[in-house]
PDB file of N, CA and C in Angstrom:
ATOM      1  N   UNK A   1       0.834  -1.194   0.000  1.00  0.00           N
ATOM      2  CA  UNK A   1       0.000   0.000   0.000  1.00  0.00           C
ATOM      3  C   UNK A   1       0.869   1.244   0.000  1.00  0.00           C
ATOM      4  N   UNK A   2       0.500   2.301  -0.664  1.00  0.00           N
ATOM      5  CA  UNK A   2       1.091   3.338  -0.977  1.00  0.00           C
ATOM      6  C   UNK A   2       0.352   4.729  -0.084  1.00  0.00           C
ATOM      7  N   UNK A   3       0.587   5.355   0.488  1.00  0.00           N
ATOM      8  CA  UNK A   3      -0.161   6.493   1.255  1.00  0.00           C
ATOM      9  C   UNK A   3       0.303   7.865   0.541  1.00  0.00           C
ATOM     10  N   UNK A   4      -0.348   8.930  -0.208  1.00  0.00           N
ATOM     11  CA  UNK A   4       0.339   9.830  -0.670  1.00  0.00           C
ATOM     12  C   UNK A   4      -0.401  10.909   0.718  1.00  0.00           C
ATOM     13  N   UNK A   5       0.406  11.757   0.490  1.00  0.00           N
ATOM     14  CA  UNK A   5       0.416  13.222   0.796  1.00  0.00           C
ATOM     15  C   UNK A   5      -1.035  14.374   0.372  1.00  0.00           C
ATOM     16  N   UNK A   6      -1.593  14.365   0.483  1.00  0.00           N
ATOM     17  CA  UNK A   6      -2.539  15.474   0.143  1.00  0.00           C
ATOM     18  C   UNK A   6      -1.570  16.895  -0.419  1.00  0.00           C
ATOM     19  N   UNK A   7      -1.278  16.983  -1.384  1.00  0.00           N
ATOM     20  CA  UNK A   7      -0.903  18.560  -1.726  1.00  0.00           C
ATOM     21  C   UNK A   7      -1.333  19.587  -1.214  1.00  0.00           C
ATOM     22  N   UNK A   8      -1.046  21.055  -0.521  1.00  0.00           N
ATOM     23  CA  UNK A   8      -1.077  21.436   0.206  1.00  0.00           C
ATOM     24  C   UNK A   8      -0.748  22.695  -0.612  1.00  0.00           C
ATOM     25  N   UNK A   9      -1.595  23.233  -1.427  1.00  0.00           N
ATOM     26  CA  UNK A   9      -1.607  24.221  -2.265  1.00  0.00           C
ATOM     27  C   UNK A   9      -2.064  25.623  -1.969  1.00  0.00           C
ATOM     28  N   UNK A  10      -2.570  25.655  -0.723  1.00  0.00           N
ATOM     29  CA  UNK A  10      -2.931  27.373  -0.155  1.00  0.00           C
ATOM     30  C   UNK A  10      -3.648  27.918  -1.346  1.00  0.00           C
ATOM     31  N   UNK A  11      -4.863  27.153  -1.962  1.00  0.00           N
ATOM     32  CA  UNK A  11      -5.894  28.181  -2.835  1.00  0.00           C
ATOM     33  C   UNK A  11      -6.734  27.603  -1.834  1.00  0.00           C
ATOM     34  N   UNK A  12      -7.380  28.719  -2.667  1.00  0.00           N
ATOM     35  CA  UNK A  12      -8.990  29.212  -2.004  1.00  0.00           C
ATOM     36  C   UNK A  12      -9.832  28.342  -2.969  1.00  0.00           C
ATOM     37  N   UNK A  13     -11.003  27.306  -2.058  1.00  0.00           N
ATOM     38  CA  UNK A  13     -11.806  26.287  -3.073  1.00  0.00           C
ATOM     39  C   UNK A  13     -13.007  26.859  -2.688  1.00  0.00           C
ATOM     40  N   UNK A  14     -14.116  27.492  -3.860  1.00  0.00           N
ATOM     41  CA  UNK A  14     -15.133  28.003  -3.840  1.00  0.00           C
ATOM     42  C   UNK A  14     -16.061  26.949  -4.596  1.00  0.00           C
ATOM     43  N   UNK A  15     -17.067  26.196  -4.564  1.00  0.00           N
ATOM     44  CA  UNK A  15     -17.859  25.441  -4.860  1.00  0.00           C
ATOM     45  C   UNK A  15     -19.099  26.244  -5.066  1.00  0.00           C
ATOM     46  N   UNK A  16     -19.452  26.715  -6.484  1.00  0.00           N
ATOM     47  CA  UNK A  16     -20.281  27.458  -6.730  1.00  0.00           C
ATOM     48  C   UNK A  16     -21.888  27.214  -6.860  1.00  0.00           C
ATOM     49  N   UNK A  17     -21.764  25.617  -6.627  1.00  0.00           N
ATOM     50  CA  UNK A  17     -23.048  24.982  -6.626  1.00  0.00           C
ATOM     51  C   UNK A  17     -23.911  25.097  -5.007  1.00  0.00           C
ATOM     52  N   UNK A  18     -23.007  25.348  -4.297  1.00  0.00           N
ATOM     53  CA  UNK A  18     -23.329  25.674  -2.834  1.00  0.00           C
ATOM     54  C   UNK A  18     -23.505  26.824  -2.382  1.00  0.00           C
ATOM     55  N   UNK A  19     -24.157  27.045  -1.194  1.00  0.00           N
ATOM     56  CA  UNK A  19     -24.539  28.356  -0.544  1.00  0.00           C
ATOM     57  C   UNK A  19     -22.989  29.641  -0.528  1.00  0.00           C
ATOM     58  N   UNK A  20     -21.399  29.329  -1.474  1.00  0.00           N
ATOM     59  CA  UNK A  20     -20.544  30.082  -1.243  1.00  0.00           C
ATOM     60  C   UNK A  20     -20.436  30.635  -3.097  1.00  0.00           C
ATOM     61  N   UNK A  21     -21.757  30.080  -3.799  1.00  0.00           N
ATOM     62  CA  UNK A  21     -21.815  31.016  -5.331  1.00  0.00           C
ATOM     63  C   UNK A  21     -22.952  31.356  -5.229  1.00  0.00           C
ATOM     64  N   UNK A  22     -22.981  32.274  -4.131  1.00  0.00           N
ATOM     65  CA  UNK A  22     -24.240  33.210  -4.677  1.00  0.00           C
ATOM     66  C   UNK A  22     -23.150  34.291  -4.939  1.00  0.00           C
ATOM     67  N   UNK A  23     -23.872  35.362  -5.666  1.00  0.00           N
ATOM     68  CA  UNK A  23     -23.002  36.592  -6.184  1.00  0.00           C
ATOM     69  C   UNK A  23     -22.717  37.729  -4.849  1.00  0.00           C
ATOM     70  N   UNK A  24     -23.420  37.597  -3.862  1.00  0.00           N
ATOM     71  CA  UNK A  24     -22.659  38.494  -2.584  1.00  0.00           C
ATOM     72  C   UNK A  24     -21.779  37.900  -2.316  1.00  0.00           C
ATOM     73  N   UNK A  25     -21.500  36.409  -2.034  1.00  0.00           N
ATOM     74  CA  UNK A  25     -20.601  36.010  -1.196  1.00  0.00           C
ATOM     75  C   UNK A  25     -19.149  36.623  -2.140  1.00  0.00           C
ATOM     76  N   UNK A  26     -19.529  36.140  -3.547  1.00  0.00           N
ATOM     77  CA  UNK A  26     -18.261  36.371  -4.265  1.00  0.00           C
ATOM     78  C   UNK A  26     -18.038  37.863  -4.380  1.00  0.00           C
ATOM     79  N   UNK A  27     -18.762  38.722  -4.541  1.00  0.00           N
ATOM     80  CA  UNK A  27     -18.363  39.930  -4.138  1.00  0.00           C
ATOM     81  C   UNK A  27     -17.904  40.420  -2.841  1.00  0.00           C
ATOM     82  N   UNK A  28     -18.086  39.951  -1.668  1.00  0.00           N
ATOM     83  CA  UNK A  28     -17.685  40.103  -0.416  1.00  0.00           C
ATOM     84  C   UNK A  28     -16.115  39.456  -0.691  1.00  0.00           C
ATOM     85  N   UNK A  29     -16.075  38.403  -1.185  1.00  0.00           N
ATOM     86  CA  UNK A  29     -14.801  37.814  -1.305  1.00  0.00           C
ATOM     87  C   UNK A  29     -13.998  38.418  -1.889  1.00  0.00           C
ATOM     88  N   UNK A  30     -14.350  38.708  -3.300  1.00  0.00           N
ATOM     89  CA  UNK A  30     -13.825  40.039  -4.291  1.00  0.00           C
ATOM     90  C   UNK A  30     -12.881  41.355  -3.325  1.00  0.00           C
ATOM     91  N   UNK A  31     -13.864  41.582  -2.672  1.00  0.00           N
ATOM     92  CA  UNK A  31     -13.430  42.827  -2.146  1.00  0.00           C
ATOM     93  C   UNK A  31     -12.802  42.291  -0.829  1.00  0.00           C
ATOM     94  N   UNK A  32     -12.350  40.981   0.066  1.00  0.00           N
ATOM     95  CA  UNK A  32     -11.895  40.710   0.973  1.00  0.00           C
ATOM     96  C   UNK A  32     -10.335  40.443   0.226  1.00  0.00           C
ATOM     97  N   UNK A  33     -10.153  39.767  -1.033  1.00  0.00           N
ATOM     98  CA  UNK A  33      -8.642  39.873  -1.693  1.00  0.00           C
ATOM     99  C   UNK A  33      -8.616  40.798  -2.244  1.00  0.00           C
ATOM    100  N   UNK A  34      -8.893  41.857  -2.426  1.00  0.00           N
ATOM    101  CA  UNK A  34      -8.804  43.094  -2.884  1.00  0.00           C
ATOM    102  C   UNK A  34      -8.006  43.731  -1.861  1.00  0.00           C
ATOM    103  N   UNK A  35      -8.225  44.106  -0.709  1.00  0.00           N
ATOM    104  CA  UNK A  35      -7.752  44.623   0.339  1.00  0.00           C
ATOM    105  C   UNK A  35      -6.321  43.572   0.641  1.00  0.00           C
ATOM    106  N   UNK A  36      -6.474  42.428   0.925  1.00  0.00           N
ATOM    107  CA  UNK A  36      -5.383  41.551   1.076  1.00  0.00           C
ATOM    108  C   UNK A  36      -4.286  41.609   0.319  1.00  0.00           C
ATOM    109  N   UNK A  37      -4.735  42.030  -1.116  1.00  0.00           N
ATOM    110  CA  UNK A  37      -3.430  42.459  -2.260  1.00  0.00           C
ATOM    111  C   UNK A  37      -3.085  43.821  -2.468  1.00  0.00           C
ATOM    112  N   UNK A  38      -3.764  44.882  -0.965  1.00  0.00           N
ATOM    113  CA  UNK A  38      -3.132  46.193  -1.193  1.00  0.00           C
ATOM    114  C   UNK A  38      -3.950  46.762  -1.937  1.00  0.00           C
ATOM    115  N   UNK A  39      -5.190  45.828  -2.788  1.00  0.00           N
ATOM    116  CA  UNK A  39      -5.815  47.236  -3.716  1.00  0.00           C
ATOM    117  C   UNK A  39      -6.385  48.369  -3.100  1.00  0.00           C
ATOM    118  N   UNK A  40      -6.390  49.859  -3.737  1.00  0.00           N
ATOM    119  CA  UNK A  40      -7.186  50.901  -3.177  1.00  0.00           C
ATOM    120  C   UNK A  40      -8.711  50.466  -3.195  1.00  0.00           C
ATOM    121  N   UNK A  41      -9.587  51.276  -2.371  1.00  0.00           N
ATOM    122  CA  UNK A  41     -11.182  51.549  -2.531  1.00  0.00           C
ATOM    123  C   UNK A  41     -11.314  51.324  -4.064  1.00  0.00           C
ATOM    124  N   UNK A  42     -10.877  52.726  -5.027  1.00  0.00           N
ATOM    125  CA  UNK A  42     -11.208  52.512  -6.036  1.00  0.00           C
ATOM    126  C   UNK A  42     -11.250  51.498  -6.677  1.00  0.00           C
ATOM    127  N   UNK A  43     -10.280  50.625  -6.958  1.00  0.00           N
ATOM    128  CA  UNK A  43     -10.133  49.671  -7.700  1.00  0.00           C
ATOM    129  C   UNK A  43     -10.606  48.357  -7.180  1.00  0.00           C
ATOM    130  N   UNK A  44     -11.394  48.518  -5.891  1.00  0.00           N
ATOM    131  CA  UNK A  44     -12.508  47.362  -5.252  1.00  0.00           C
ATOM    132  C   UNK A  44     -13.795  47.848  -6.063  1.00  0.00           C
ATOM    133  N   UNK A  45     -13.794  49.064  -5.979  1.00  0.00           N
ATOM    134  CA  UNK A  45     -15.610  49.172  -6.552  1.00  0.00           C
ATOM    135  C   UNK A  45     -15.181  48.941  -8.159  1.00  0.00           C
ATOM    136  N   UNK A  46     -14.640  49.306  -8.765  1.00  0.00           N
ATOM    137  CA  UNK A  46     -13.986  49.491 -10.179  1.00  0.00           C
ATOM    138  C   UNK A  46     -14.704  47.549 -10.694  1.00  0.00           C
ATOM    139  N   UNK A  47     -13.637  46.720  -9.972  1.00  0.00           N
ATOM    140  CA  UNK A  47     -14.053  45.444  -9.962  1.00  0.00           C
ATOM    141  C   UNK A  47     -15.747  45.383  -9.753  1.00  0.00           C
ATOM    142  N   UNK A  48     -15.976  45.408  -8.374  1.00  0.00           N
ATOM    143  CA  UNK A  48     -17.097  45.131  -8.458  1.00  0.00           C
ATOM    144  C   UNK A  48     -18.071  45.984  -9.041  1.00  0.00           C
ATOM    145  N   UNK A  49     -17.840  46.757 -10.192  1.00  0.00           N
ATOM    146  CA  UNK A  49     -19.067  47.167 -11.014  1.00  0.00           C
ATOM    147  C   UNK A  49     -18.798  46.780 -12.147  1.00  0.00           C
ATOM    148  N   UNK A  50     -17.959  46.082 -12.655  1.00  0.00           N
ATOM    149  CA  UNK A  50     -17.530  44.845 -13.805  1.00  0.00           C
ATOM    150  C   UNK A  50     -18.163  43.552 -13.371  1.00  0.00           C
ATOM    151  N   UNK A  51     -18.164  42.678 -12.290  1.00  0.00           N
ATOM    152  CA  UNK A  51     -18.568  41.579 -11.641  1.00  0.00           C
ATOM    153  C   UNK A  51     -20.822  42.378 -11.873  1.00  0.00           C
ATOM    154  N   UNK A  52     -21.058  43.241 -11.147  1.00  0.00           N
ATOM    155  CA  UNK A  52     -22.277  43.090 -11.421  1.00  0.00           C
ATOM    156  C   UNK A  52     -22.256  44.311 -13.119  1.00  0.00           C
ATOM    157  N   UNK A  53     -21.789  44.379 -13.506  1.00  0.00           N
ATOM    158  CA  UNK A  53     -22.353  44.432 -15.106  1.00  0.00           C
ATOM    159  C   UNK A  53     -22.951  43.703 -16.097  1.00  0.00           C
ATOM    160  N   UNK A  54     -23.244  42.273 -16.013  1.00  0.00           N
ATOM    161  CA  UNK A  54     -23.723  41.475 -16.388  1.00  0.00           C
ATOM    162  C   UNK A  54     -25.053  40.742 -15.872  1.00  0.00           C
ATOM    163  N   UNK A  55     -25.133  39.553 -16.277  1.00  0.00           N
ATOM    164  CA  UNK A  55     -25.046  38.576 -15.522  1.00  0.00           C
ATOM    165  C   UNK A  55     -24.563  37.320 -14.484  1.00  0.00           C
ATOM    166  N   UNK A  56     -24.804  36.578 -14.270  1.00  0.00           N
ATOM    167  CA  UNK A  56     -24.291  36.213 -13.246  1.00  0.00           C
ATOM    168  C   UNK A  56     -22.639  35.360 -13.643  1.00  0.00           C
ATOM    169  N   UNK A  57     -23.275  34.596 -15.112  1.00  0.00           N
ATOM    170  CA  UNK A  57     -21.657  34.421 -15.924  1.00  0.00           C
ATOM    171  C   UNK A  57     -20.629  35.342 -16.165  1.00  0.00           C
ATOM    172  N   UNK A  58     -21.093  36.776 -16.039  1.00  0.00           N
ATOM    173  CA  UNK A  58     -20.108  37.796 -16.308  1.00  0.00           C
ATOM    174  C   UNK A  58     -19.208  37.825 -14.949  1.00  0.00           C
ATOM    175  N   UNK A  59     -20.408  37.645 -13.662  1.00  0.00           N
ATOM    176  CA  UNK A  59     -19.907  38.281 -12.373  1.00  0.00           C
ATOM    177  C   UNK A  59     -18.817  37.144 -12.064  1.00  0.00           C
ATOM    178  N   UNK A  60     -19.241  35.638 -12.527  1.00  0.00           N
ATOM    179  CA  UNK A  60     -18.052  34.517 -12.169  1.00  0.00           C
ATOM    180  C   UNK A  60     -16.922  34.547 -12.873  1.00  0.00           C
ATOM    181  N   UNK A  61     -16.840  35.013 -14.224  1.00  0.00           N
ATOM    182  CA  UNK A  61     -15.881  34.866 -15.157  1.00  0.00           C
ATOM    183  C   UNK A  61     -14.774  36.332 -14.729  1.00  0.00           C
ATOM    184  N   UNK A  62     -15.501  37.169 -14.333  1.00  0.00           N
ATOM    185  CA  UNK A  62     -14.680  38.546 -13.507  1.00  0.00           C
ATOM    186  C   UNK A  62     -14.003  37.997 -12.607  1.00  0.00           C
ATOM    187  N   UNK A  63     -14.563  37.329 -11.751  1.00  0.00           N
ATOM    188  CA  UNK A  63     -14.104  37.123 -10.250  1.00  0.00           C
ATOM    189  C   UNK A  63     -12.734  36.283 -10.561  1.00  0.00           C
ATOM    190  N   UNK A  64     -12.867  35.333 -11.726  1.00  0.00           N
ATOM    191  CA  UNK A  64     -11.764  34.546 -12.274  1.00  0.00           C
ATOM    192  C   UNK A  64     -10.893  34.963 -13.008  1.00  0.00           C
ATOM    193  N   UNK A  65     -11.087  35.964 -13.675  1.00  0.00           N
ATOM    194  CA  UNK A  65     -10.246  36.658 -14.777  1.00  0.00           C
ATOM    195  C   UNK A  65      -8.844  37.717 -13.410  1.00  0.00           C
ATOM    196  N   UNK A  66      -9.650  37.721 -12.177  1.00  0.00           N
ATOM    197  CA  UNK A  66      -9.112  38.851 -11.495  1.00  0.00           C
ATOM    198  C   UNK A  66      -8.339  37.950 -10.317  1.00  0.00           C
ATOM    199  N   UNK A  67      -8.941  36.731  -9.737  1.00  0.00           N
ATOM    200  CA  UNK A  67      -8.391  35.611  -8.562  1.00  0.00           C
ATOM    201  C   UNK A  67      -8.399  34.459  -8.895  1.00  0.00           C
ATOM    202  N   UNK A  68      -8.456  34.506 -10.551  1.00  0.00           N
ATOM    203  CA  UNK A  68      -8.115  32.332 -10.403  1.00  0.00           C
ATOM    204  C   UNK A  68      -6.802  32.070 -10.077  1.00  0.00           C
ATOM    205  N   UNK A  69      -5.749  32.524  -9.757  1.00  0.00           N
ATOM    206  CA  UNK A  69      -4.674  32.498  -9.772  1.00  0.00           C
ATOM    207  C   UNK A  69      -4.560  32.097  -8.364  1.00  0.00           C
ATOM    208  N   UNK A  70      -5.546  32.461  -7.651  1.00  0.00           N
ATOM    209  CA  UNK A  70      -5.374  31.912  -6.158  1.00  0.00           C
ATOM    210  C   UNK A  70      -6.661  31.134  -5.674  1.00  0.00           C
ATOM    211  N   UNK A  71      -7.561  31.279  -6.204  1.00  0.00           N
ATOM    212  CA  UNK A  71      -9.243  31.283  -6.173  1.00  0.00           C
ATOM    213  C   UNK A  71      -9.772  29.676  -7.215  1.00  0.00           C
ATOM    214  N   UNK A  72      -9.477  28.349  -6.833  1.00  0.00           N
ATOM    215  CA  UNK A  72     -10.588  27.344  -7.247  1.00  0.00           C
ATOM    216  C   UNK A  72     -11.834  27.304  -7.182  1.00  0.00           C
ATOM    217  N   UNK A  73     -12.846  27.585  -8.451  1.00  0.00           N
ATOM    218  CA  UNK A  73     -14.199  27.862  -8.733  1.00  0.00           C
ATOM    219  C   UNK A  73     -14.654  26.143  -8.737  1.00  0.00           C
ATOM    220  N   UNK A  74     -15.181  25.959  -8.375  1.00  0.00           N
ATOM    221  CA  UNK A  74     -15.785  24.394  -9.024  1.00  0.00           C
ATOM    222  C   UNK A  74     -17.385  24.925  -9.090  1.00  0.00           C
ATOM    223  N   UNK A  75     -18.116  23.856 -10.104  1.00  0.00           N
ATOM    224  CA  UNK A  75     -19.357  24.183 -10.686  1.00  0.00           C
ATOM    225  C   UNK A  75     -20.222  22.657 -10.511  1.00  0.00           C
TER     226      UNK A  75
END
């Protein structure tokens, strides 16, 4: 028997099929790594009036275009 390791990758796993993809949470989140990466005010609302410019595919595909880099979406 072989036992591996769980990888230990420090992203953020958002499961969008659950009560953490509704579009506040991800905007609350939006704007919680926003602040965490130093962004100004401006460029929190800036985002989040791109995220709600759409629909709700616009607001997920924003949120990813701006934190997939740290941010796992699953659907």
């Amino acid at each position: 028997d072989m036992i591996v390791k769980k990888q230990n990758t420090n992203r953020i796993e958002i499961d969008l099929t659950g009560p953490q993809g509704n579009a506040y949470f991800l905007m609350g989140t939006a704007r919680k790594l926003g602040r965490q990466l130093c962004w100004d005010e401006d460029e929190i609302q800036t985002l989040l009036k791109q995220m709600t410019r759409g629909d709700y595919e616009n607001l997920v595909n924003t949120f990813d275009k701006y934190f997939g880099n740290i941010v796992t979406l699953y659907r």
